[in-house]
PDB file of N, CA and C in Angstrom:
ATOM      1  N   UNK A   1    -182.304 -50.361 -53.533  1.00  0.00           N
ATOM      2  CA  UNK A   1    -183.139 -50.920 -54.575  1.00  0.00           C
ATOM      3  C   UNK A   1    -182.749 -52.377 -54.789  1.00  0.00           C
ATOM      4  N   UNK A   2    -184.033 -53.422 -55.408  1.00  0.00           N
ATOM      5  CA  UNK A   2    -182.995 -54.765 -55.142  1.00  0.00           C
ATOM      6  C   UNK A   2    -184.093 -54.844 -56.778  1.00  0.00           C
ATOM      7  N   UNK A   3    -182.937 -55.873 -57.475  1.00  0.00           N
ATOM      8  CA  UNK A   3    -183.717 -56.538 -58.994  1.00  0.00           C
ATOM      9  C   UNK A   3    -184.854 -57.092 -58.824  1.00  0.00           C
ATOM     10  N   UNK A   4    -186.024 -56.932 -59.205  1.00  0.00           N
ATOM     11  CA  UNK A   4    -187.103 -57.614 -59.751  1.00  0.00           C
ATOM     12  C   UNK A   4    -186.942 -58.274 -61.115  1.00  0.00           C
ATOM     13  N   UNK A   5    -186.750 -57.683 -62.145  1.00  0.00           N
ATOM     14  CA  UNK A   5    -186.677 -58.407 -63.437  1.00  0.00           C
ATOM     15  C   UNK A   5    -185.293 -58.084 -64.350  1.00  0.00           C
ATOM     16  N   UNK A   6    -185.082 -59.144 -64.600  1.00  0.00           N
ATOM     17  CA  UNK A   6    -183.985 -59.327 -65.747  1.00  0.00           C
ATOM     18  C   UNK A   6    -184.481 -59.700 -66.661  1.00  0.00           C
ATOM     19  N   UNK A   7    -184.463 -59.206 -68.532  1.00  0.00           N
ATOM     20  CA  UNK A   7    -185.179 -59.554 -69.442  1.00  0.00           C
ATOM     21  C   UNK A   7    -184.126 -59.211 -70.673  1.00  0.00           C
ATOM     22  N   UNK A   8    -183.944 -59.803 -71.943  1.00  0.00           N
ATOM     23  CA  UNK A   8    -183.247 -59.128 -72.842  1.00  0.00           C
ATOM     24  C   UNK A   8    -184.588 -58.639 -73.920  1.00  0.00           C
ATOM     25  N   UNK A   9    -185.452 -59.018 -73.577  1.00  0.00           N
ATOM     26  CA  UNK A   9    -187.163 -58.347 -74.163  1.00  0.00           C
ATOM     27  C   UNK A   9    -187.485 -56.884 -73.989  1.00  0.00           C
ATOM     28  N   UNK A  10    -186.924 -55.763 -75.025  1.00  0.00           N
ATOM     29  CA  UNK A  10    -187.634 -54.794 -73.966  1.00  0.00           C
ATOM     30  C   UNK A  10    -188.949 -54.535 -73.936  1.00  0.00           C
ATOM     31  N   UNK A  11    -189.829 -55.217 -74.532  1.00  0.00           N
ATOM     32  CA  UNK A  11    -191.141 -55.233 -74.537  1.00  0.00           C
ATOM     33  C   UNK A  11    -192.010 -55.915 -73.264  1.00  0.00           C
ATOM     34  N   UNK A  12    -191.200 -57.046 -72.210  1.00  0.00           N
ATOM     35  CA  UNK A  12    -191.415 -57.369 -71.373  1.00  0.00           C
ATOM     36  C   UNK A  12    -191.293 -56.132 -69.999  1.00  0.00           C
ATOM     37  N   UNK A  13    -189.894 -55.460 -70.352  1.00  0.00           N
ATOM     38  CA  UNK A  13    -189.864 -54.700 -69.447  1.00  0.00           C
ATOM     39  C   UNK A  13    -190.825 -53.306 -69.086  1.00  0.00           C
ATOM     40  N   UNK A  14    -191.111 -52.961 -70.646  1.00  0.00           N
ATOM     41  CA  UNK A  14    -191.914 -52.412 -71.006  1.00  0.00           C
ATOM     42  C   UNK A  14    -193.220 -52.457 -70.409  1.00  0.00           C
ATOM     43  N   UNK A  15    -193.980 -53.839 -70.648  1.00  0.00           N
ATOM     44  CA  UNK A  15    -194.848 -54.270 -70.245  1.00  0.00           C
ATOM     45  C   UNK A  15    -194.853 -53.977 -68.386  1.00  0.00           C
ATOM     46  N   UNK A  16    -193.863 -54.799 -67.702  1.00  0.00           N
ATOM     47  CA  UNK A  16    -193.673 -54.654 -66.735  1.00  0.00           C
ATOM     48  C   UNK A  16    -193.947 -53.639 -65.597  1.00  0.00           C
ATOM     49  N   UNK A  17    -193.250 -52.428 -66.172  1.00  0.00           N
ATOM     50  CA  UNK A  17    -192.920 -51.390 -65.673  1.00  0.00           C
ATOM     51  C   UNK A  17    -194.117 -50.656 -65.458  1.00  0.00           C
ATOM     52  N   UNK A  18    -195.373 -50.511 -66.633  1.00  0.00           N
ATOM     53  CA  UNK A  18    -196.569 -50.420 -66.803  1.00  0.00           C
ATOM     54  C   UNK A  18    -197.267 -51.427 -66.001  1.00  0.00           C
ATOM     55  N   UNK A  19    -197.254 -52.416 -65.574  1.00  0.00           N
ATOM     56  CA  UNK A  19    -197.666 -53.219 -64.569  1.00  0.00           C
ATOM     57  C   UNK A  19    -197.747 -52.678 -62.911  1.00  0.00           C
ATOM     58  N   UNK A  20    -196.484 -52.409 -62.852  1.00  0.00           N
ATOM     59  CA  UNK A  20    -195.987 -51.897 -61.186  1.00  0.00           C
ATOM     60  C   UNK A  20    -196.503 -50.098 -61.427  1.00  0.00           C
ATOM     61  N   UNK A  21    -196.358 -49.483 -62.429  1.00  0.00           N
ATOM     62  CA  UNK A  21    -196.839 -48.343 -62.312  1.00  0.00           C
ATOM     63  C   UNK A  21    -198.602 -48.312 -62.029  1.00  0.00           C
ATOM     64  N   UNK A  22    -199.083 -48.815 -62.373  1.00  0.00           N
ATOM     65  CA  UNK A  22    -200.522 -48.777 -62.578  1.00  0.00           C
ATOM     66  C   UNK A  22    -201.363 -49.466 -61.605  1.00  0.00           C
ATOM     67  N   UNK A  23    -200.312 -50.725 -60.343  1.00  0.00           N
ATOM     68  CA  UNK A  23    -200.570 -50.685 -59.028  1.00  0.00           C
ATOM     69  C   UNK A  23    -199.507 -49.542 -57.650  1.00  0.00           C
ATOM     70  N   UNK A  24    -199.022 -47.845 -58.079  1.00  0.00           N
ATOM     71  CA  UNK A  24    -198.460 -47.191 -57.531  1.00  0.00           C
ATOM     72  C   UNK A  24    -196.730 -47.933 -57.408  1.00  0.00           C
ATOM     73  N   UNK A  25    -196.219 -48.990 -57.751  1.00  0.00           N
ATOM     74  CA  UNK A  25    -195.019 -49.278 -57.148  1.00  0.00           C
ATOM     75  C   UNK A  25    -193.817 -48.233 -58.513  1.00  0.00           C
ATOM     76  N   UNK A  26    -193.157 -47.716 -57.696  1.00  0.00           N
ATOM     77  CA  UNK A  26    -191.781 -47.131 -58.076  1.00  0.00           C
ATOM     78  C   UNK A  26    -190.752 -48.002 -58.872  1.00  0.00           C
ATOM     79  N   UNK A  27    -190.717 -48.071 -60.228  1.00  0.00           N
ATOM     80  CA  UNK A  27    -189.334 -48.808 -60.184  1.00  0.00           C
ATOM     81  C   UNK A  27    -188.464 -48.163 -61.360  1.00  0.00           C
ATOM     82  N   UNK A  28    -187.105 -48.530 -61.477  1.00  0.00           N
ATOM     83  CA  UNK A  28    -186.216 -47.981 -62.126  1.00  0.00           C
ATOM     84  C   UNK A  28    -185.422 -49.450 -63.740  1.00  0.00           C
ATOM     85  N   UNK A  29    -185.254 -48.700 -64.584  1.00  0.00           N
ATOM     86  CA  UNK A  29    -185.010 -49.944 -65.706  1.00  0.00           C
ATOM     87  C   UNK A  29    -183.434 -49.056 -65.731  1.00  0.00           C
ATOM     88  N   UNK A  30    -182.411 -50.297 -65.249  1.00  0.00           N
ATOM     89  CA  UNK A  30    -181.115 -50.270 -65.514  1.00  0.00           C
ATOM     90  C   UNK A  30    -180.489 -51.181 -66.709  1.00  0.00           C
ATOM     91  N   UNK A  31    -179.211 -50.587 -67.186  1.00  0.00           N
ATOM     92  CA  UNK A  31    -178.593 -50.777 -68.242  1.00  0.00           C
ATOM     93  C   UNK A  31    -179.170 -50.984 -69.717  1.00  0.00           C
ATOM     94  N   UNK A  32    -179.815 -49.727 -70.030  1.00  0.00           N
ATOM     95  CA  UNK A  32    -180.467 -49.585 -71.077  1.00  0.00           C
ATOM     96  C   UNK A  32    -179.345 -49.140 -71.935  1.00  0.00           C
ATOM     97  N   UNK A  33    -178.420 -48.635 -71.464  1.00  0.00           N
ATOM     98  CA  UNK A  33    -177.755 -47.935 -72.779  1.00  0.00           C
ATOM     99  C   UNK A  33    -176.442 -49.034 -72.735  1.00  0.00           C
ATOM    100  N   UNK A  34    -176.459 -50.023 -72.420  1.00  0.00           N
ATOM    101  CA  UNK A  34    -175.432 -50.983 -72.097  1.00  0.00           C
ATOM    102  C   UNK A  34    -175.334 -51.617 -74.038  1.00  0.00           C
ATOM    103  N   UNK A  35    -176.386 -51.466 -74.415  1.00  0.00           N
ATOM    104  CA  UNK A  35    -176.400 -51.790 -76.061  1.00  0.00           C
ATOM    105  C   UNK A  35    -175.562 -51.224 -76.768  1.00  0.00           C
ATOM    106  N   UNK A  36    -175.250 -49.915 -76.480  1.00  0.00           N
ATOM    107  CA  UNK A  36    -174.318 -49.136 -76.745  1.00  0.00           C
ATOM    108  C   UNK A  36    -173.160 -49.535 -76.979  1.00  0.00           C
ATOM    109  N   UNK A  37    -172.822 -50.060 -75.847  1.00  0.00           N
ATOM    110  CA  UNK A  37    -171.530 -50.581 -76.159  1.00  0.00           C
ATOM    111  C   UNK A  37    -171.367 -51.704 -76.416  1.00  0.00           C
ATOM    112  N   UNK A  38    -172.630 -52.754 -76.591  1.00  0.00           N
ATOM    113  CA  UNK A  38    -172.610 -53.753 -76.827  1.00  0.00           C
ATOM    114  C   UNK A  38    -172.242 -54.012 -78.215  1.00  0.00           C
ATOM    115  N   UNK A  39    -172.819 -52.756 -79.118  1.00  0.00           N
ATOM    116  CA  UNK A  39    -172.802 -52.721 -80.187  1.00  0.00           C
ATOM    117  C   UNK A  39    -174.775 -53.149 -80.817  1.00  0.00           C
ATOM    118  N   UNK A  40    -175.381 -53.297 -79.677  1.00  0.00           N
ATOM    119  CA  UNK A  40    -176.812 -52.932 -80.161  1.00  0.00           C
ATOM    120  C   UNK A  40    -177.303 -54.534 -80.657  1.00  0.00           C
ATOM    121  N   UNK A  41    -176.703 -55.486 -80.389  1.00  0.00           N
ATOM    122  CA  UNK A  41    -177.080 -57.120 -80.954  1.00  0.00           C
ATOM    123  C   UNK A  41    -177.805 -57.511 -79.527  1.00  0.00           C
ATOM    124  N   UNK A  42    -178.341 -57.301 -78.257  1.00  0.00           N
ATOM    125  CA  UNK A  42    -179.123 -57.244 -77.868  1.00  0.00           C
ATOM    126  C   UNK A  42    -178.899 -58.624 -76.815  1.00  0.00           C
ATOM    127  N   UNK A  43    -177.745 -58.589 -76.339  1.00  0.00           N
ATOM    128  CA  UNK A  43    -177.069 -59.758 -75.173  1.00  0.00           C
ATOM    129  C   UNK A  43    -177.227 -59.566 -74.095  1.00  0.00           C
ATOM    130  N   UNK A  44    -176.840 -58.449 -73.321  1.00  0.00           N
ATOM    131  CA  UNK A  44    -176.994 -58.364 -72.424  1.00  0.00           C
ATOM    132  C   UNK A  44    -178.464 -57.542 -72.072  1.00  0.00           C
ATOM    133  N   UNK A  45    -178.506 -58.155 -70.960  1.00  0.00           N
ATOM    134  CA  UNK A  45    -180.374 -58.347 -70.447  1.00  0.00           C
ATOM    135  C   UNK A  45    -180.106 -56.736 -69.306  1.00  0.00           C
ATOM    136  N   UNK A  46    -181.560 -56.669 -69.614  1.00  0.00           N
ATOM    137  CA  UNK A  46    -181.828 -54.774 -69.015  1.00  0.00           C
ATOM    138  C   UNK A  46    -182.423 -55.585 -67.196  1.00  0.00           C
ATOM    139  N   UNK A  47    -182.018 -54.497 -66.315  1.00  0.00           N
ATOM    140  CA  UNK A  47    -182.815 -54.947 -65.376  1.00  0.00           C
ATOM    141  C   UNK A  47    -184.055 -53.986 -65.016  1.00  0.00           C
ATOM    142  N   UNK A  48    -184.753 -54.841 -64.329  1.00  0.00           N
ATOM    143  CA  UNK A  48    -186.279 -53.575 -63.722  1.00  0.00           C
ATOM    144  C   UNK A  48    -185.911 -53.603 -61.999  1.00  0.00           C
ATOM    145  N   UNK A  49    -185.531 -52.825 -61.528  1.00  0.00           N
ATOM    146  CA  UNK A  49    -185.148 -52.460 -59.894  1.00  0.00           C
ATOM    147  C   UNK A  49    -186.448 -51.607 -59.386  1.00  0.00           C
ATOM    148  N   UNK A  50    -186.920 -51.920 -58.140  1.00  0.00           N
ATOM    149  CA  UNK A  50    -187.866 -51.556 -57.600  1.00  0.00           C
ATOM    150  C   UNK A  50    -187.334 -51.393 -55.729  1.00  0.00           C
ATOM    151  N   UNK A  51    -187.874 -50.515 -55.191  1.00  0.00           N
ATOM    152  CA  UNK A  51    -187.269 -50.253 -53.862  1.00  0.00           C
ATOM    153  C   UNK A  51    -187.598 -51.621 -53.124  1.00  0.00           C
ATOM    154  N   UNK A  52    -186.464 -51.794 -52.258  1.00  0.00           N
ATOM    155  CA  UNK A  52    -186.459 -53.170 -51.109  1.00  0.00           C
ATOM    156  C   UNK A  52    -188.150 -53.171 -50.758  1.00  0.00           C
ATOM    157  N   UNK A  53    -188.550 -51.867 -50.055  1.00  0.00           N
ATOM    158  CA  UNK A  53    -190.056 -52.337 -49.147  1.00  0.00           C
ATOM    159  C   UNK A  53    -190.790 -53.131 -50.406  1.00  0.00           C
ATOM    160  N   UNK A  54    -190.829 -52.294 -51.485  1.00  0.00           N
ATOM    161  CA  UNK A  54    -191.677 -52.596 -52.700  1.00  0.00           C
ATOM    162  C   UNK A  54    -191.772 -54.134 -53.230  1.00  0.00           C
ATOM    163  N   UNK A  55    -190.624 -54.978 -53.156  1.00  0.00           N
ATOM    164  CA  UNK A  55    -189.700 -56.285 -53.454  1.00  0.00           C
ATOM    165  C   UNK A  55    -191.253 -56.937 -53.803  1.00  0.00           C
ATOM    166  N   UNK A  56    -191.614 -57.936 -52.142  1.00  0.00           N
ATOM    167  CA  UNK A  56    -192.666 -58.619 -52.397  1.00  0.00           C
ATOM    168  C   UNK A  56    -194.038 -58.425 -53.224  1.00  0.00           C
ATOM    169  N   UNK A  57    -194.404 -57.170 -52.671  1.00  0.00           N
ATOM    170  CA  UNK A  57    -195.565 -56.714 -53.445  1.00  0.00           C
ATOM    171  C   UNK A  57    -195.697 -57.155 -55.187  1.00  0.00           C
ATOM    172  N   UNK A  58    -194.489 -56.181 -55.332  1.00  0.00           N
ATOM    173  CA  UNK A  58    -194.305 -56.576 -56.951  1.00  0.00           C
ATOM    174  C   UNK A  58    -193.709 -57.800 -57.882  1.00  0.00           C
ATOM    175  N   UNK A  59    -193.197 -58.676 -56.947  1.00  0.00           N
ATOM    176  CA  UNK A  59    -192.917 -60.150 -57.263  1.00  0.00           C
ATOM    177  C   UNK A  59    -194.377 -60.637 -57.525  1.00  0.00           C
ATOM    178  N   UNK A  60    -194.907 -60.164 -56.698  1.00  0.00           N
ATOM    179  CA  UNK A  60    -196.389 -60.672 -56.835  1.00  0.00           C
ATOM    180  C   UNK A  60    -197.423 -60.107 -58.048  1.00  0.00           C
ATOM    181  N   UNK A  61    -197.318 -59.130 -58.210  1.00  0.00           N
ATOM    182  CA  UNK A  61    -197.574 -58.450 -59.754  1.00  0.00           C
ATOM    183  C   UNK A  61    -197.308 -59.436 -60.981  1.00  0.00           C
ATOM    184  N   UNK A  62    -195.671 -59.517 -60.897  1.00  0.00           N
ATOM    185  CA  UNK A  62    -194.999 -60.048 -61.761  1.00  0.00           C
ATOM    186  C   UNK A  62    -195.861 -61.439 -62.082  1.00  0.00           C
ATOM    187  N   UNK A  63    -195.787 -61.990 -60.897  1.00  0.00           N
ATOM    188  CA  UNK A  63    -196.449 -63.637 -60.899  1.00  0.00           C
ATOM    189  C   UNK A  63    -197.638 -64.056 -61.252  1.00  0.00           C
ATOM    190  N   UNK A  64    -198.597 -62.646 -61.207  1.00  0.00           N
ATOM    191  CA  UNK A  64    -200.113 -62.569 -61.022  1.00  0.00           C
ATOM    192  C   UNK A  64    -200.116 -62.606 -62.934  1.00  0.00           C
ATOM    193  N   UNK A  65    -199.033 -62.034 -63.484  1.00  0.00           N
ATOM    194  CA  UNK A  65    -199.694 -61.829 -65.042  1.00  0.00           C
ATOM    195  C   UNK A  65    -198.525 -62.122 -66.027  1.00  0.00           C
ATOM    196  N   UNK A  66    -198.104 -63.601 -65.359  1.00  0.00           N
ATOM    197  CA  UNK A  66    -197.564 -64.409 -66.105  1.00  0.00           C
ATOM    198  C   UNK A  66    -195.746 -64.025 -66.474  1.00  0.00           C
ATOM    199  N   UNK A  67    -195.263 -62.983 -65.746  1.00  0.00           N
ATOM    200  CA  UNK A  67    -193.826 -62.780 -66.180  1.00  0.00           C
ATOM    201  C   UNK A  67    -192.753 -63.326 -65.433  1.00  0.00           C
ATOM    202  N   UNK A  68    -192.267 -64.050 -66.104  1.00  0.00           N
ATOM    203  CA  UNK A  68    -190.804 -64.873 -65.235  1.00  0.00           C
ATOM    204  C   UNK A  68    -189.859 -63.757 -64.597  1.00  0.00           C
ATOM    205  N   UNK A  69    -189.473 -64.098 -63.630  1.00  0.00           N
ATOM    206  CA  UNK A  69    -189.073 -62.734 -62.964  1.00  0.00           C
ATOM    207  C   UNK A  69    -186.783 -63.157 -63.927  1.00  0.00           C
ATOM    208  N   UNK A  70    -186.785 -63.843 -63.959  1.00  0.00           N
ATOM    209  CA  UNK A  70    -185.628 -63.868 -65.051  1.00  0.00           C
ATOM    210  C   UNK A  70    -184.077 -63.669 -63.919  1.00  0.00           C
ATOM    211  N   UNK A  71    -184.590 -63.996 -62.680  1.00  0.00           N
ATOM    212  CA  UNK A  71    -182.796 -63.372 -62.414  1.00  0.00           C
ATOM    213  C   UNK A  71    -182.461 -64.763 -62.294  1.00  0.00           C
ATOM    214  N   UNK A  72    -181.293 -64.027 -61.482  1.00  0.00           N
ATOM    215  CA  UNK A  72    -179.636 -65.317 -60.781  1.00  0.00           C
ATOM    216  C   UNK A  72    -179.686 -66.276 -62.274  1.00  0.00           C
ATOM    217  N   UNK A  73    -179.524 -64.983 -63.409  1.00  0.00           N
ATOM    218  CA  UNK A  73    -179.060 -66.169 -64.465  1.00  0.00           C
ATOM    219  C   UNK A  73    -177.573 -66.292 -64.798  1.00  0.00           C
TER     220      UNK A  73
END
């Protein structure tokens, strides 16, 4: 699986995820419960992982409806 989106929005990811679902692409939202131990103040950023073949396709999703894809921050 390789990162598509990094966001500390979960309404972006949200959004997102509903994006790639609704053109068939698979993807997975990591470190959701990372708040947890963050203590829930909302720092560290959730990722959206989507399978390698999937990568381009859905970069292109992303780009088509305005979402900064947010990594290598």
């Amino acid at each position: 699986m390789k990162e598509l989106l990094r966001s500390n929005d979960p309404t972006i990811i949200a959004f997102a995820s509903a994006l790639l679902q609704g053109e068939g692409i698979d993807c997975f939202e990591m470190d959701v419960n990372m708040s947890v131990l963050e203590g829930s103040i909302g720092i560290l950023p959730r990722r959206l992982m989507v399978r390698t073949e999937d990568l381009p396709e859905a970069e292109v999703v992303m780009t088509d409806n305005g979402i900064a894809l947010g990594r290598g921050l």
